[in-house]
Protein backbone atom coordinates (compact mmCIF):
# COMPACT_ATOMS: atom_id res chain seq x y z
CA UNK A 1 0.24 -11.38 22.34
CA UNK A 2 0.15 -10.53 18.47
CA UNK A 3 -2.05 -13.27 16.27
CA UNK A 4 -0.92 -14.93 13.07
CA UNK A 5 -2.98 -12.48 10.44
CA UNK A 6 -3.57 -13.16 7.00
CA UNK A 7 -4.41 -11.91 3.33
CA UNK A 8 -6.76 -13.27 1.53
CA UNK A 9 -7.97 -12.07 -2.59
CA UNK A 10 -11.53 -12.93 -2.76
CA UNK A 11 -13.20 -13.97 -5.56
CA UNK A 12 -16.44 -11.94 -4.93
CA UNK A 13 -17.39 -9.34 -2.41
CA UNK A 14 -19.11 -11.02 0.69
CA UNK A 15 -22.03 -8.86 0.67
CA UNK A 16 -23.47 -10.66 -2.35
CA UNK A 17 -24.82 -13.35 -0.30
CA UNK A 18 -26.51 -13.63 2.79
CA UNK A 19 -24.69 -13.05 6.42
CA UNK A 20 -25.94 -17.30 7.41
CA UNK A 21 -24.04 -18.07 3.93
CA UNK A 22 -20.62 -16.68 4.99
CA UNK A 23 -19.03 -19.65 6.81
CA UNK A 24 -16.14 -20.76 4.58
CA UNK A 25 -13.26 -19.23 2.44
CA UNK A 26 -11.89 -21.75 -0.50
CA UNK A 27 -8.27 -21.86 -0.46
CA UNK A 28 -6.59 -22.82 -4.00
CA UNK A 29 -3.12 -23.82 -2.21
CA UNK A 30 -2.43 -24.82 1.30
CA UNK A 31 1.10 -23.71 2.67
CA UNK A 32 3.05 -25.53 4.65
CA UNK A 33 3.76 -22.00 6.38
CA UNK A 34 0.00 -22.10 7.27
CA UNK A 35 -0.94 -22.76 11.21
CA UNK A 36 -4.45 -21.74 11.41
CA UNK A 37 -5.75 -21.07 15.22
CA UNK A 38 -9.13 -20.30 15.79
CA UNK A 39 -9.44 -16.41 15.94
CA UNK A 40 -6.56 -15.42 13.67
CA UNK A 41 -7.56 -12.32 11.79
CA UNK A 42 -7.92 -12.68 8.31
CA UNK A 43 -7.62 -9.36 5.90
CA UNK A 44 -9.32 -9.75 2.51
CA UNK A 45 -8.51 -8.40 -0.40
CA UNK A 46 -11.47 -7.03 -3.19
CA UNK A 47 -10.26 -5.86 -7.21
CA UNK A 48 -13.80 -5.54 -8.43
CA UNK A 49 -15.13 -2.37 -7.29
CA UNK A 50 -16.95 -0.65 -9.49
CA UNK A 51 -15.69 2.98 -7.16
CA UNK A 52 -12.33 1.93 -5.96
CA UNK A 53 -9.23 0.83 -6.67
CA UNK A 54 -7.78 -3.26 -5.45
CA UNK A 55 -7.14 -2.74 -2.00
CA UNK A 56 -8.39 -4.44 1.63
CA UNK A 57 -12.16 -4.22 2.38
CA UNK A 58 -12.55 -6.04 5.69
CA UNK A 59 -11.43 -8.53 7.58
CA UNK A 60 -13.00 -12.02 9.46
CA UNK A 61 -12.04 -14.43 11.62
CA UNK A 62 -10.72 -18.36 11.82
CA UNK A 63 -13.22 -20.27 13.08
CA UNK A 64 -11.66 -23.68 12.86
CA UNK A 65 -9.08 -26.29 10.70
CA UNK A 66 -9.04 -26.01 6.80
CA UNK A 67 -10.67 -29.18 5.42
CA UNK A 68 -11.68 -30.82 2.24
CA UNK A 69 -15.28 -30.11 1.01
CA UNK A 70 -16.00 -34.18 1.32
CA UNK A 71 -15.61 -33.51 5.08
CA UNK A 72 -18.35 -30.96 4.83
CA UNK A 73 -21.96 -31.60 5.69
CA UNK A 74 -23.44 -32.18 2.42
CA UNK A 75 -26.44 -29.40 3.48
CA UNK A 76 -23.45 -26.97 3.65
CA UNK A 77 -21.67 -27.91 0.82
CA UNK A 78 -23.28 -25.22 -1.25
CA UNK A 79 -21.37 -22.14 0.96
CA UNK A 80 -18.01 -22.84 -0.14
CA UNK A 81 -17.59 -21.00 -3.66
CA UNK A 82 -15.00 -23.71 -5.15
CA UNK A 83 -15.43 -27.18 -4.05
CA UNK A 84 -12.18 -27.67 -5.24
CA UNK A 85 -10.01 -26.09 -2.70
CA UNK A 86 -9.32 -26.64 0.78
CA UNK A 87 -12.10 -24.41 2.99
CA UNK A 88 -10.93 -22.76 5.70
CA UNK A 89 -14.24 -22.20 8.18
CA UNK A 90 -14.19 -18.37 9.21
CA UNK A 91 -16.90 -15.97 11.31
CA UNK A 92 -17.32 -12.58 12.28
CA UNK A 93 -16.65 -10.92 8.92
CA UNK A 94 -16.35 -6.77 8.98
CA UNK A 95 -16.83 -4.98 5.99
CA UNK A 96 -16.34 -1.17 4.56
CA UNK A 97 -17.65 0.38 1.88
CA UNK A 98 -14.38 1.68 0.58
CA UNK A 99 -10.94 0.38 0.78
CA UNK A 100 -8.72 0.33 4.70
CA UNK A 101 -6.13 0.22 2.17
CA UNK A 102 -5.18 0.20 -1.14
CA UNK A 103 -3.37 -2.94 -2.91
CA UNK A 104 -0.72 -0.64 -4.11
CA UNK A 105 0.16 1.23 -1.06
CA UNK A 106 -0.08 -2.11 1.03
CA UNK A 107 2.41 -3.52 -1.16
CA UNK A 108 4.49 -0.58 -0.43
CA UNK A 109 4.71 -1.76 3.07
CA UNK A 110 7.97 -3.48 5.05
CA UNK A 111 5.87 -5.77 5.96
CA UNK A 112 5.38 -7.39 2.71
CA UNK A 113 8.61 -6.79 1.22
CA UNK A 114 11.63 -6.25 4.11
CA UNK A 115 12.00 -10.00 5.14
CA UNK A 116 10.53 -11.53 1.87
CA UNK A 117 7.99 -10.54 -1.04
CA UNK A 118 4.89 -11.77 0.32
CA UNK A 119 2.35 -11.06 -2.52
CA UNK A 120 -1.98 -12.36 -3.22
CA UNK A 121 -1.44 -12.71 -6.95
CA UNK A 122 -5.00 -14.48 -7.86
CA UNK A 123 -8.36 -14.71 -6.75
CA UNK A 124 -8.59 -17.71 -3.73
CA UNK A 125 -5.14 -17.22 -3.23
CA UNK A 126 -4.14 -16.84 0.71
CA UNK A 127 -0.83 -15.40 2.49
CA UNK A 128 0.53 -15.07 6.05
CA UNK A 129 1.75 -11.49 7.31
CA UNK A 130 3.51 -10.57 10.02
CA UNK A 131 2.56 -7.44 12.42
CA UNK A 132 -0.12 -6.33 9.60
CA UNK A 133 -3.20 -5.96 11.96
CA UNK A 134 -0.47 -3.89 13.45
CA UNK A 135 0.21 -1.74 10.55
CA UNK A 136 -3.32 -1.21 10.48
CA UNK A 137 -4.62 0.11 13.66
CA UNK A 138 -1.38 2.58 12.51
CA UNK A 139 -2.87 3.79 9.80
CA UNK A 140 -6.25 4.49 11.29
CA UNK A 141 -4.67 7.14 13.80
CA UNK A 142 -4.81 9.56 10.35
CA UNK A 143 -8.59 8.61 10.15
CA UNK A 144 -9.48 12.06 9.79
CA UNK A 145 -7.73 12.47 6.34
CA UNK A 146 -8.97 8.73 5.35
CA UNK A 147 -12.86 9.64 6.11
CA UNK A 148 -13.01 13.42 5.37
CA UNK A 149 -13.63 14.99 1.78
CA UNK A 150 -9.65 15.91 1.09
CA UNK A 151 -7.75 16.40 -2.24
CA UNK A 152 -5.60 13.78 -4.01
CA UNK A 153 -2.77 15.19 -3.02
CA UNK A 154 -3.35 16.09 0.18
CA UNK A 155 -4.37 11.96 0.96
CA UNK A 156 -1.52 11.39 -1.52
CA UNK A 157 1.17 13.13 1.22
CA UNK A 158 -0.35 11.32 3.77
CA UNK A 159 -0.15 8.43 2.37
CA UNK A 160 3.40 8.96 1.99
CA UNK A 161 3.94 9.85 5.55
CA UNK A 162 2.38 6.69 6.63
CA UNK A 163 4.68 4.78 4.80
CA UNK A 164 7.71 6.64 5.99
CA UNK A 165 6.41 6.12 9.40
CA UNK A 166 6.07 2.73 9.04
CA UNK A 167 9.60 2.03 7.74
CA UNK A 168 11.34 4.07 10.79
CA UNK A 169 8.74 1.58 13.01
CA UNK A 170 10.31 -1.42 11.58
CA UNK A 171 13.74 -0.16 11.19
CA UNK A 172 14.29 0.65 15.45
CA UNK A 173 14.58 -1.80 17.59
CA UNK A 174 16.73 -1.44 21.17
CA UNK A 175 19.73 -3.20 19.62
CA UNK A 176 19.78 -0.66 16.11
CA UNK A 177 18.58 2.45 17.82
CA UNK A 178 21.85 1.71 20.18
CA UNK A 179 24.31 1.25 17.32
CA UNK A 180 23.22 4.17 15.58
CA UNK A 181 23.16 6.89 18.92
CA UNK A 182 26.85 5.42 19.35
CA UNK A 183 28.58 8.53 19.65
CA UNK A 184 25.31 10.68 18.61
CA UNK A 185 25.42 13.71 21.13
CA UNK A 186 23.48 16.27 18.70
CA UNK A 187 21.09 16.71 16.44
CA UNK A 188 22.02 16.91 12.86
CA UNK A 189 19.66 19.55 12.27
CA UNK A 190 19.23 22.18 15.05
CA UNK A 191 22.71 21.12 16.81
CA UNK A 192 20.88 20.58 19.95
CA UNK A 193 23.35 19.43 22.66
CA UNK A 194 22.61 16.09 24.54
CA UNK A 195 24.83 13.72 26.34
CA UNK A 196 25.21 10.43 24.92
CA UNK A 197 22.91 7.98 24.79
CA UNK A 198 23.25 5.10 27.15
CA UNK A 199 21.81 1.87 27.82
CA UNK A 200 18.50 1.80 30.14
CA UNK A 201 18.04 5.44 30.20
CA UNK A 202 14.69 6.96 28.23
CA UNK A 203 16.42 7.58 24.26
CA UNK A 204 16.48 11.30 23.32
CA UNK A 205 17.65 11.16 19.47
CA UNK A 206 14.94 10.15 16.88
CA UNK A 207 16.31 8.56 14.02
CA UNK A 208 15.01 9.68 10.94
CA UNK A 209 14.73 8.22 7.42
CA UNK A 210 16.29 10.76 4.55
CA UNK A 211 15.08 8.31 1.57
CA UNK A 212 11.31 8.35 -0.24
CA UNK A 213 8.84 5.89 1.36
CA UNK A 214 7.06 5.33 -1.92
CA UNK A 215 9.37 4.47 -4.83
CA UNK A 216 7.72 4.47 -7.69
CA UNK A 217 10.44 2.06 -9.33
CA UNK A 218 9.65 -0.52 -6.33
CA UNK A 219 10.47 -1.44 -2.93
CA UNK A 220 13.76 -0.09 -1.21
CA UNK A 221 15.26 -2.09 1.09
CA UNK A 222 15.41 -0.37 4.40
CA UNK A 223 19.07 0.63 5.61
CA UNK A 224 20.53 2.69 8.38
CA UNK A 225 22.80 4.15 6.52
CA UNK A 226 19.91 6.33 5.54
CA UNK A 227 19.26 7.20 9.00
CA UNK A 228 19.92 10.94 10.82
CA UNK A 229 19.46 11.54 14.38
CA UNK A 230 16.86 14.21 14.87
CA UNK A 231 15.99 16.06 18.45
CA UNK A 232 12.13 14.90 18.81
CA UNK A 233 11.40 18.66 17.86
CA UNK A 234 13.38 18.31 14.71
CA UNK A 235 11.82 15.06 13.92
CA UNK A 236 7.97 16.16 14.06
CA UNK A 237 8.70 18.76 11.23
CA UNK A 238 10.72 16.66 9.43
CA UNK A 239 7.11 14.33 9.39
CA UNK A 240 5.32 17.88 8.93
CA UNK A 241 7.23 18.50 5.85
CA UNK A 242 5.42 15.33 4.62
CA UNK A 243 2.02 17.26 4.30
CA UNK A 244 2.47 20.47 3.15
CA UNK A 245 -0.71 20.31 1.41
CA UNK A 246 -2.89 20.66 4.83
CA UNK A 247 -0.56 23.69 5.70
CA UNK A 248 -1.43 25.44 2.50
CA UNK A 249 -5.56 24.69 3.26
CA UNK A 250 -5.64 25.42 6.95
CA UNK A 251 -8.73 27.46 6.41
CA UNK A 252 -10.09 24.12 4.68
CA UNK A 253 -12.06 22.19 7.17
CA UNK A 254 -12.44 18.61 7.64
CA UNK A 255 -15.79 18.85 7.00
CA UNK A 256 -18.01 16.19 5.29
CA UNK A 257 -16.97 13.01 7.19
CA UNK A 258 -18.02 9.84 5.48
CA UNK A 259 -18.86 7.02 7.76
CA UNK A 260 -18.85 4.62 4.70
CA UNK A 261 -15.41 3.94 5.51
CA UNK A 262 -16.31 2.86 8.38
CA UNK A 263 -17.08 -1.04 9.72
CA UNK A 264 -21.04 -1.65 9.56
CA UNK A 265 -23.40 -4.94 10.06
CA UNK A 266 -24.65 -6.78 7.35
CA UNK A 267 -26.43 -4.70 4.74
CA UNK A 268 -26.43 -6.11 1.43
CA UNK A 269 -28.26 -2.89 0.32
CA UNK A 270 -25.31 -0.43 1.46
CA UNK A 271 -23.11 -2.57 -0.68
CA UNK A 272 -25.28 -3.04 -4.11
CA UNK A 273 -23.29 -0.04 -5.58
CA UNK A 274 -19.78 -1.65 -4.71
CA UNK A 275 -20.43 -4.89 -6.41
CA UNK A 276 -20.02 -6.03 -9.86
């Protein structure tokens, strides 16, 4: 059973105080959308790095119901960074020294954009997602281009191919991928011969998105008109195509693996060069 997950901008990076001073997030506006359960995962969102661009840092947990800082024992009071806002009590908070993923390429994402824009515009301000925890654990199956020393374009086509992925994810479900293998008996590439697809028998055609992930001019919606069926042979290059860049440098090894990237404990001393 998925969670309800979150995003969250905050207004500082958590490392700046002390792991016993990390017990509540202020909220600037509640949403009726909001239903808070103790343990729903909570991504947050850091634009001050001195080293990288806006983009996700960590993650922590609900620990309990949003409240009013009069409801707050007054020896606590001092943890909550606006005593304005609603504080939403939180624990087990994960942090990386460089971004899971950037702002831009997040907001790139179906997630955020195919069944409304869902967007963190200001510091304090808070947003439900749906499936991103999801889209994350995704993303991490590339963690050897994410962690190693690789060029900007090679992380650039990868990033691309992540996104593409992602839309073809959200685009299939049993209902769609039956609609569109209607008929389908070969693959539009190869010509591969296979008979048609029916209900409760293992899908053979891969249906695969001819648009760009990434558009530079903004979010495309996703439609199936855009879709081809592809023999799962077909399909893997067509992905492959995606990251020329790592054909080109096979002799390039992934050498230089930087565990920065990865979760660690509390160390405000790791952090003192990420924080303004």
């Amino acid at each position: 059973m998925y969670r309800n997950s979150y995003l969250y901008v905050l207004p500082d990076h958590p490392m700046k105080r002390s792991e016993s001073d990390f017990k509540y997030l202020s909220i600037k506006k509640m949403n009726r959308y909001f239903n808070f359960q103790v343990g729903d995962k909570i991504f947050l969102v850091y634009r001050k790095s001195k080293k990288n661009v806006p983009g996700i840092i960590g993650s922590c947990h609900v620990a309990g119901k949003p409240m009013r800082v009069r409801d707050i024992n007054k020896d606590e009071r001092h943890l909550c960074t606006n005593l304005s806002f609603w504080q939403l009590p939180v624990k087990w908070l994960q942090c990386g020294t460089r971004n899971i993923i950037s702002e831009d390429l997040l907001y790139s994402l179906p997630t955020l954009n195919e069944y409304g824009r869902l967007r963190a515009f200001t510091e304090y301000t808070m947003i439900k997602t749906y499936n991103l925890g999801v889209i994350l654990e995704e993303r991490s199956k590339y963690w050897y281009i994410w962690r190693a020393r690789r060029t900007e374009k090679e992380v650039e086509q990868y990033n691309e191919l992540f996104t593409h992925e992602i839309r073809e994810y959200y685009a299939m479900d049993h209902k769609k991928y039956h609609q569109l293998s209607e008929g389908i008996n070969q693959c539009s590439h190869c010509g591969i011969y296979h008979d048609e697809y029916l209900p409760y028998t293992p899908p053979f055609f891969e249906f695969h998105e001819t648009i760009k992930a990434i558009n530079p001019k903004g979010y495309k919606k996703i439609d199936l008109k855009n879709f081809v069926a592809l023999c799962p042979n077909c399909h893997k290059k067509a992905h492959e195509k995606f990251v020329e860049e790592s054909f080109r440098n096979k002799n390039y090894g992934y050498y230089g693996f930087d565990t920065g990237g990865l979760f660690t404990g509390w160390n405000p001393d790791t952090f003192k060069d990420e924080i303004d």
